[in-house]
PDB file of N, CA and C in Angstrom:
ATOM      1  N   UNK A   1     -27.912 -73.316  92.129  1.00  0.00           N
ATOM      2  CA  UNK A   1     -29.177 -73.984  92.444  1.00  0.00           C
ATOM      3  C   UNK A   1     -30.208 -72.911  92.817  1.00  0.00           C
ATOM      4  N   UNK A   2     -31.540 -72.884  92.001  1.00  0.00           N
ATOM      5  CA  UNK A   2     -32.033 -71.696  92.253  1.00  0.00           C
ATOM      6  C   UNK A   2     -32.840 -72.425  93.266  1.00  0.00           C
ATOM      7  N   UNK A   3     -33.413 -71.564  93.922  1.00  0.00           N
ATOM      8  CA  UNK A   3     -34.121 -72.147  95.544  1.00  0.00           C
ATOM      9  C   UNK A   3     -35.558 -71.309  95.174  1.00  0.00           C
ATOM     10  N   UNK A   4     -36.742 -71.933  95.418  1.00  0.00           N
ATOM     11  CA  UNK A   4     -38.258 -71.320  95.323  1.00  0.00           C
ATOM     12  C   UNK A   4     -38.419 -70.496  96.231  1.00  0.00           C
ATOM     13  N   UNK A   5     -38.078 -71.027  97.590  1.00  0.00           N
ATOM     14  CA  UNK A   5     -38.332 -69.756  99.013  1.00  0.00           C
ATOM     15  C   UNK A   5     -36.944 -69.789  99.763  1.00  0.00           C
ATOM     16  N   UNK A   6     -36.662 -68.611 100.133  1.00  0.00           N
ATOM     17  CA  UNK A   6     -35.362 -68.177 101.110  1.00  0.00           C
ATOM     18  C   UNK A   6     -35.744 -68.177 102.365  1.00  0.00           C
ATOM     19  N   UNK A   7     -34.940 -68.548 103.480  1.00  0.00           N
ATOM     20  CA  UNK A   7     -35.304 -68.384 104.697  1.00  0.00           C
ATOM     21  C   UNK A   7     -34.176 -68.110 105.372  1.00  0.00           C
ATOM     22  N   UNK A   8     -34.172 -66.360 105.721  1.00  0.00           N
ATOM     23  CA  UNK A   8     -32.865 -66.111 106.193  1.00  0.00           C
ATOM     24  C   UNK A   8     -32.519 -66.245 108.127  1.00  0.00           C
ATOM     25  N   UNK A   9     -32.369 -66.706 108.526  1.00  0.00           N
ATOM     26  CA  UNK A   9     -32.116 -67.885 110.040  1.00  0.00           C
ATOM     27  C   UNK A   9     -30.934 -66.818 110.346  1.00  0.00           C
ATOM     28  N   UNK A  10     -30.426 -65.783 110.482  1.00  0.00           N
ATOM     29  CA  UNK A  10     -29.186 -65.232 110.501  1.00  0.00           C
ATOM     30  C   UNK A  10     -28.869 -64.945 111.511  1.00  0.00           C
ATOM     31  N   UNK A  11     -28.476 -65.370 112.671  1.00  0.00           N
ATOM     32  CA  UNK A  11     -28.515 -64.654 114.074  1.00  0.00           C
ATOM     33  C   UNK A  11     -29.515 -65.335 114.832  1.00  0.00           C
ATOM     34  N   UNK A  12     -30.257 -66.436 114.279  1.00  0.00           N
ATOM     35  CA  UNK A  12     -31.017 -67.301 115.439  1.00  0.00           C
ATOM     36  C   UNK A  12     -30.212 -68.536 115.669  1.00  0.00           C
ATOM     37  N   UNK A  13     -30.472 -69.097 117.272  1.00  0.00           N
ATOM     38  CA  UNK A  13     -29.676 -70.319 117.572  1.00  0.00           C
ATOM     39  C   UNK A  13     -30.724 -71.555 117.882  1.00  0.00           C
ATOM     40  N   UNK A  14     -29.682 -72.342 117.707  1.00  0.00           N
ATOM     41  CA  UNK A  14     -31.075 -73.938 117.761  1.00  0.00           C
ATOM     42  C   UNK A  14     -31.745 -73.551 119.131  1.00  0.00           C
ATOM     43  N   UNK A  15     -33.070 -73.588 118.587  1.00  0.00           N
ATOM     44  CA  UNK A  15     -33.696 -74.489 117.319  1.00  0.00           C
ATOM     45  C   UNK A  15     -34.303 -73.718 116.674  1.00  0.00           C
ATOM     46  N   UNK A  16     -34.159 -71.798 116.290  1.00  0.00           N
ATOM     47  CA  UNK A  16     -34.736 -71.877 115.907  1.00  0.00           C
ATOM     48  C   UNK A  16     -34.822 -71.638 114.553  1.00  0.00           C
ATOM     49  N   UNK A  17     -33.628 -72.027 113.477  1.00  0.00           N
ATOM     50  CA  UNK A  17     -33.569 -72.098 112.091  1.00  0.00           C
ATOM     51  C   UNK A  17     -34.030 -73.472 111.526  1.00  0.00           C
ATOM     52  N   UNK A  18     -34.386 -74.689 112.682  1.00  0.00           N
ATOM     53  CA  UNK A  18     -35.248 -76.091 112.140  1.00  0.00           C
ATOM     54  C   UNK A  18     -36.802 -75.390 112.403  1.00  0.00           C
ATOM     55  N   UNK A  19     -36.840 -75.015 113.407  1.00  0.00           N
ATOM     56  CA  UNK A  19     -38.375 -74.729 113.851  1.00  0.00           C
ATOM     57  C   UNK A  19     -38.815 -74.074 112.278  1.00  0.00           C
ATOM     58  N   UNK A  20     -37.897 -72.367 111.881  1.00  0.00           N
ATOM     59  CA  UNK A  20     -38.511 -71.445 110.724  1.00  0.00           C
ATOM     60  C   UNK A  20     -38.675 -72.463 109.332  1.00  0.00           C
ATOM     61  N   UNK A  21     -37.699 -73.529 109.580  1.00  0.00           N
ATOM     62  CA  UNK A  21     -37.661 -74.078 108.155  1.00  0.00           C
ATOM     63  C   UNK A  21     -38.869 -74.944 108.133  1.00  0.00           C
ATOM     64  N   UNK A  22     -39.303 -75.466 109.311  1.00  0.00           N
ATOM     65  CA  UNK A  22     -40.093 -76.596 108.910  1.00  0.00           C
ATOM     66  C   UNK A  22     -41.587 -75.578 108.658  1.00  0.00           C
ATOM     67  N   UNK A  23     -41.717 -74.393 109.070  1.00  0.00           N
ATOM     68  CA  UNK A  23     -43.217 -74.096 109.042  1.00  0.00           C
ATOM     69  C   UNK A  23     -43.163 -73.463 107.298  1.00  0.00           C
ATOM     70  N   UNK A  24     -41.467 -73.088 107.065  1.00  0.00           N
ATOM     71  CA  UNK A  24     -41.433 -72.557 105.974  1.00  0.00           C
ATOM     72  C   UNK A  24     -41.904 -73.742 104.743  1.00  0.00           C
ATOM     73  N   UNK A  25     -41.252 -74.982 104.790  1.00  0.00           N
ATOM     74  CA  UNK A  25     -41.513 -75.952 104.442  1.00  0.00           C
ATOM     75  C   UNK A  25     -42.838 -76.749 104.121  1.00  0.00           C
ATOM     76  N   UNK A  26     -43.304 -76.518 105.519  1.00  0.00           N
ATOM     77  CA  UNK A  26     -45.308 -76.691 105.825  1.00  0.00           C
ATOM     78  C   UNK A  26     -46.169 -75.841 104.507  1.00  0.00           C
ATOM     79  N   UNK A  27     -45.422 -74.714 103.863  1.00  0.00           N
ATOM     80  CA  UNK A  27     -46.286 -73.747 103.061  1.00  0.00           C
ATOM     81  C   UNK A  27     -46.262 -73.790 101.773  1.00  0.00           C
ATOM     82  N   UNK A  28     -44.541 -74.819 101.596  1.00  0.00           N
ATOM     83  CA  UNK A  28     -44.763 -75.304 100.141  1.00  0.00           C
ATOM     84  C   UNK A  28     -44.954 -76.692  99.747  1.00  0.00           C
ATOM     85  N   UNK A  29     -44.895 -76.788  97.493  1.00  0.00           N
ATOM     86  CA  UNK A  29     -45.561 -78.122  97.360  1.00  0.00           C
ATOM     87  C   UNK A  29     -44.724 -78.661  97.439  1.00  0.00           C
ATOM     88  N   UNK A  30     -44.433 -79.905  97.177  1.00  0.00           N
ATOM     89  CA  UNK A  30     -44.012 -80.946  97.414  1.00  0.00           C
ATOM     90  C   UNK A  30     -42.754 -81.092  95.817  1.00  0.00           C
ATOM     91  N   UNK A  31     -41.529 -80.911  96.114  1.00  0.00           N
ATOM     92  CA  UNK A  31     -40.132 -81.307  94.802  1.00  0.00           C
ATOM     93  C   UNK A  31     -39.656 -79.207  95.062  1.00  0.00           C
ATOM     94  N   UNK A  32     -40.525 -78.452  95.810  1.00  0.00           N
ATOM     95  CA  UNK A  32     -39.726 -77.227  95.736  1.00  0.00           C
ATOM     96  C   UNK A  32     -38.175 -77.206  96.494  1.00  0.00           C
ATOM     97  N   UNK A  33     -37.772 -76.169  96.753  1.00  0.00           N
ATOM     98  CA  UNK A  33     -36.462 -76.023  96.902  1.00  0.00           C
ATOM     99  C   UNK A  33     -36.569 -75.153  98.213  1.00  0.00           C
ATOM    100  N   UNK A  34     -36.014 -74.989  99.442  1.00  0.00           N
ATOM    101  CA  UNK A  34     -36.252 -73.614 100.406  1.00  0.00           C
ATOM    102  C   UNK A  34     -34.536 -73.910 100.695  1.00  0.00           C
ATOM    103  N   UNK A  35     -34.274 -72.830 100.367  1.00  0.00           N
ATOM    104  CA  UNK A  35     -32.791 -72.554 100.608  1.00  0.00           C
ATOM    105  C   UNK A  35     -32.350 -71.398 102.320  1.00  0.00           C
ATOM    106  N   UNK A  36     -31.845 -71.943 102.949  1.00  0.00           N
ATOM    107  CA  UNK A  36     -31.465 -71.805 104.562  1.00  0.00           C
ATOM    108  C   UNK A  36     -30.199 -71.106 104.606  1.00  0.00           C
ATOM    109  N   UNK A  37     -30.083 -70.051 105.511  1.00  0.00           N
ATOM    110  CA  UNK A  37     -28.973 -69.248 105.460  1.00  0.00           C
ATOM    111  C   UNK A  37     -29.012 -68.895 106.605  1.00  0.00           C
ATOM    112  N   UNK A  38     -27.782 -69.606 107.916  1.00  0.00           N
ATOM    113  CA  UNK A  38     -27.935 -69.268 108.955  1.00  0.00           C
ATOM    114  C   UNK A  38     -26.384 -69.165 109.695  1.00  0.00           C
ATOM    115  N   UNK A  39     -26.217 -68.569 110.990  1.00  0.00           N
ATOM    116  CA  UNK A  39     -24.922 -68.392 111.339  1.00  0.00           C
ATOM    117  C   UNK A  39     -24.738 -69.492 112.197  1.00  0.00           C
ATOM    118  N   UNK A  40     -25.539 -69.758 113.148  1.00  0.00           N
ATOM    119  CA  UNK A  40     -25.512 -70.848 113.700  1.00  0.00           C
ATOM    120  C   UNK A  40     -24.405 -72.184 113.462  1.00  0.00           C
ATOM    121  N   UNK A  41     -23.390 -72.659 113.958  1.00  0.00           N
ATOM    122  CA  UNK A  41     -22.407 -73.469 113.423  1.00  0.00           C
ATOM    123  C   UNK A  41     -23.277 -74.974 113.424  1.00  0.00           C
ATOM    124  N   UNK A  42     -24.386 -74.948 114.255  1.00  0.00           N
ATOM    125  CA  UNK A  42     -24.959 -76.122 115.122  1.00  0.00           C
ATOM    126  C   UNK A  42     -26.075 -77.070 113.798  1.00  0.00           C
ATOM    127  N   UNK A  43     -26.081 -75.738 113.053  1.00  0.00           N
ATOM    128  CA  UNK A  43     -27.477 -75.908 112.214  1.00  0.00           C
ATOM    129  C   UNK A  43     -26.665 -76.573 110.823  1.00  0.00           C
ATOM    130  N   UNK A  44     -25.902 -76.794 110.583  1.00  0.00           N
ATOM    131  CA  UNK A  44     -25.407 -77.843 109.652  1.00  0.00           C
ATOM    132  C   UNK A  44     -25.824 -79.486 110.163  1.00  0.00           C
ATOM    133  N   UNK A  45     -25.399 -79.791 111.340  1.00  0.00           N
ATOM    134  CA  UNK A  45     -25.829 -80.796 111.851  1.00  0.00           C
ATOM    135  C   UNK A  45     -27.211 -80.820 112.083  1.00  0.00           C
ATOM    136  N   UNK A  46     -27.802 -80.353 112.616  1.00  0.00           N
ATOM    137  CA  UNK A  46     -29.222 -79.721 112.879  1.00  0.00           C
ATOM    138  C   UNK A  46     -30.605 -80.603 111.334  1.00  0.00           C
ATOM    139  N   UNK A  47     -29.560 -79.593 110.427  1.00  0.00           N
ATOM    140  CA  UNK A  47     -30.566 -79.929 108.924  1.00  0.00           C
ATOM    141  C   UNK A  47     -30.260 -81.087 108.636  1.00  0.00           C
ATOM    142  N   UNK A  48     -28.855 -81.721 108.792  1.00  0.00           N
ATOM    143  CA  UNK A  48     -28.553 -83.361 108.581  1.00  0.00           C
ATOM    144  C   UNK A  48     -29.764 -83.999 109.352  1.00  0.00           C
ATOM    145  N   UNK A  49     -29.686 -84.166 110.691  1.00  0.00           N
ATOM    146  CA  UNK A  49     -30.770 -84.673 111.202  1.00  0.00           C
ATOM    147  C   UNK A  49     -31.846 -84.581 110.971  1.00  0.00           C
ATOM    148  N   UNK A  50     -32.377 -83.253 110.962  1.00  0.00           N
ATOM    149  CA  UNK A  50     -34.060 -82.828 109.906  1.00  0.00           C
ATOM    150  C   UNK A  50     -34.442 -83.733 109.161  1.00  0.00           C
ATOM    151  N   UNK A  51     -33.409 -83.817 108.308  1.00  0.00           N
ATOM    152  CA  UNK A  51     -33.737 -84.129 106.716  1.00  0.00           C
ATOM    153  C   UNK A  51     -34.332 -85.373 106.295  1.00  0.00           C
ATOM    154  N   UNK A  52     -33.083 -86.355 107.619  1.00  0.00           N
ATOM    155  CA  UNK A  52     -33.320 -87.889 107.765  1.00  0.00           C
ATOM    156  C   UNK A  52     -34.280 -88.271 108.781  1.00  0.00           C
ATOM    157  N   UNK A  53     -35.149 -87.361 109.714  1.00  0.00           N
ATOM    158  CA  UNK A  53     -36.041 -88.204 110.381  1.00  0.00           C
ATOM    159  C   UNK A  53     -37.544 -86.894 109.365  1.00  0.00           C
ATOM    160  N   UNK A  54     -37.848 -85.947 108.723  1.00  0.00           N
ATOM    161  CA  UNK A  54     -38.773 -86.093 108.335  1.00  0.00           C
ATOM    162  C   UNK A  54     -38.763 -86.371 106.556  1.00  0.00           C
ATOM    163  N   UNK A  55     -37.904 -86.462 106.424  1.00  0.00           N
ATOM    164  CA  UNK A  55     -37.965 -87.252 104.964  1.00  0.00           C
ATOM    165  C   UNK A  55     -38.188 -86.076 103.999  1.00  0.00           C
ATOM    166  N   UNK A  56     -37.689 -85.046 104.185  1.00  0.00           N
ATOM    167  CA  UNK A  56     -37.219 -84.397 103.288  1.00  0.00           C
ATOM    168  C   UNK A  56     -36.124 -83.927 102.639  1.00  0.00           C
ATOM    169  N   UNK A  57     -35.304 -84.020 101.070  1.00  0.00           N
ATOM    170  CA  UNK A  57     -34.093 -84.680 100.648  1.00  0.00           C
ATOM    171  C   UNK A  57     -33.219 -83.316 101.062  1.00  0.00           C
ATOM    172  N   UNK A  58     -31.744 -83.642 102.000  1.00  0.00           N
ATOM    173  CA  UNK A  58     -30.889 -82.415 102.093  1.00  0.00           C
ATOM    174  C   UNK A  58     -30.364 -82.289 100.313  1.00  0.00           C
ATOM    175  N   UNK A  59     -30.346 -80.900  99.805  1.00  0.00           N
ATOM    176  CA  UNK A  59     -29.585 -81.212  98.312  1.00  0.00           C
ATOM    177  C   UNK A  59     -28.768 -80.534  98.345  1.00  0.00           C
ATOM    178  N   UNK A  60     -28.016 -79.586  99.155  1.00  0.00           N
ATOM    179  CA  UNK A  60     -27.293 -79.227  99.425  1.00  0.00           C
ATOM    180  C   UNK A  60     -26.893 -78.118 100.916  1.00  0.00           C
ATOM    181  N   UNK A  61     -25.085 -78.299 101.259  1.00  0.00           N
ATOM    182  CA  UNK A  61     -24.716 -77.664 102.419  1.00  0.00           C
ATOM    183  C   UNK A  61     -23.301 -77.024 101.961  1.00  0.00           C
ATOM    184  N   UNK A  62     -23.397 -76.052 102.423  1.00  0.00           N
ATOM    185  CA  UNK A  62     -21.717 -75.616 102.214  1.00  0.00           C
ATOM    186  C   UNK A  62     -21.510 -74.045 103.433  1.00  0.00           C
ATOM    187  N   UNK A  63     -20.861 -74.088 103.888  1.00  0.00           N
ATOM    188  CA  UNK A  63     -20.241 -73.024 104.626  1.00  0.00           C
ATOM    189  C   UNK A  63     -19.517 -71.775 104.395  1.00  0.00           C
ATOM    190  N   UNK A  64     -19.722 -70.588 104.267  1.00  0.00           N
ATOM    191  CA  UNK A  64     -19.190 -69.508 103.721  1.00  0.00           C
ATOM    192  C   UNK A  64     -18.967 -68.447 104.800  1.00  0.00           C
ATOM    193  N   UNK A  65     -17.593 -67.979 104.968  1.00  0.00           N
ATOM    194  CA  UNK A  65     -17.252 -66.759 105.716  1.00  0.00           C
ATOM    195  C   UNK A  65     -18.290 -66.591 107.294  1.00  0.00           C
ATOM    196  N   UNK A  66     -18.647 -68.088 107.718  1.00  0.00           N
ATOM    197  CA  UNK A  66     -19.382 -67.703 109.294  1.00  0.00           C
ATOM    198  C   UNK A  66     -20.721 -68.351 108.750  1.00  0.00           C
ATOM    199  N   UNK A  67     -21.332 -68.413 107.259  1.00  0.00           N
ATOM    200  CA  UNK A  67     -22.539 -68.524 107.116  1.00  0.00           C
ATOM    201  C   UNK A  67     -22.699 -69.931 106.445  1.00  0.00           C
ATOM    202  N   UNK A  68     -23.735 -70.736 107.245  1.00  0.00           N
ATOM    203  CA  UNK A  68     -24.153 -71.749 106.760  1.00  0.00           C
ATOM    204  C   UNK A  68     -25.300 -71.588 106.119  1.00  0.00           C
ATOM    205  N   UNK A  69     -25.276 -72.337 104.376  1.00  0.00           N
ATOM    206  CA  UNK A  69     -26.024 -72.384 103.933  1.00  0.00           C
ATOM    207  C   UNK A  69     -26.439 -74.011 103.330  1.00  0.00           C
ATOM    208  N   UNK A  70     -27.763 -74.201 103.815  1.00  0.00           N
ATOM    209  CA  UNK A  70     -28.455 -75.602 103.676  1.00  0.00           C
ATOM    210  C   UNK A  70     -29.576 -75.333 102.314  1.00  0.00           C
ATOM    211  N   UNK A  71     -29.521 -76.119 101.710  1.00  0.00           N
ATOM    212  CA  UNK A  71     -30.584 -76.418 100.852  1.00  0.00           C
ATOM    213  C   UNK A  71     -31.426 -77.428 100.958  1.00  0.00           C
ATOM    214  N   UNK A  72     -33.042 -77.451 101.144  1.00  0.00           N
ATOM    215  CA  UNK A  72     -33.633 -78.955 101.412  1.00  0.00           C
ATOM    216  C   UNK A  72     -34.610 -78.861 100.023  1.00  0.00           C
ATOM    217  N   UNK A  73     -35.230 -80.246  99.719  1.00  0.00           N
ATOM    218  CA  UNK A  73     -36.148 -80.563  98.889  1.00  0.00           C
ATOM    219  C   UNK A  73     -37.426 -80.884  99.604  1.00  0.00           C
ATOM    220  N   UNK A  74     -38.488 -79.912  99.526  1.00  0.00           N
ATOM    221  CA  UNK A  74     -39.804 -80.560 100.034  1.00  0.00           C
ATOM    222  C   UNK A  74     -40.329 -81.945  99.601  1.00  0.00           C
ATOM    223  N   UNK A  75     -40.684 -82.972 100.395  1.00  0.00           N
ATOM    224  CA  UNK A  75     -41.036 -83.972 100.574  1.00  0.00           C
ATOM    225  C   UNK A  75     -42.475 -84.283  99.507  1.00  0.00           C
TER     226      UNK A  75
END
């Protein structure tokens, strides 16, 4: 899944890989892709919640070696 903007969250703890995503989010249009890469264990749950109270689509999550990586769809 190619992602339009990266936002690497690597070593920050909630909140602040929702806080970077949403301003990251704020800067693009609307069907792009911002792909999330964070260590945080918290921020899997974190982007679940995001996703469903501002209405932007999660399209993908998966966990690798310590690193969570979230994919959202701008709204």
């Amino acid at each position: 899944m190619n992602a339009d903007k990266e936002l690497d969250a690597r070593g920050l703890n909630c909140p602040l890989p929702i806080l970077k995503a949403k301003k990251s989010l704020a800067e693009m249009d609307s069907g792009q892709l911002l792909r999330i890469v964070a260590t945080d264990a918290g921020s899997v749950r974190d982007f679940q919640a995001f996703a469903r109270q501002t209405g932007n689509e999660l399209m993908h999550q998966e966990s690798v070696d310590g690193e969570h990586i979230t994919v959202l769809k701008r709204r």
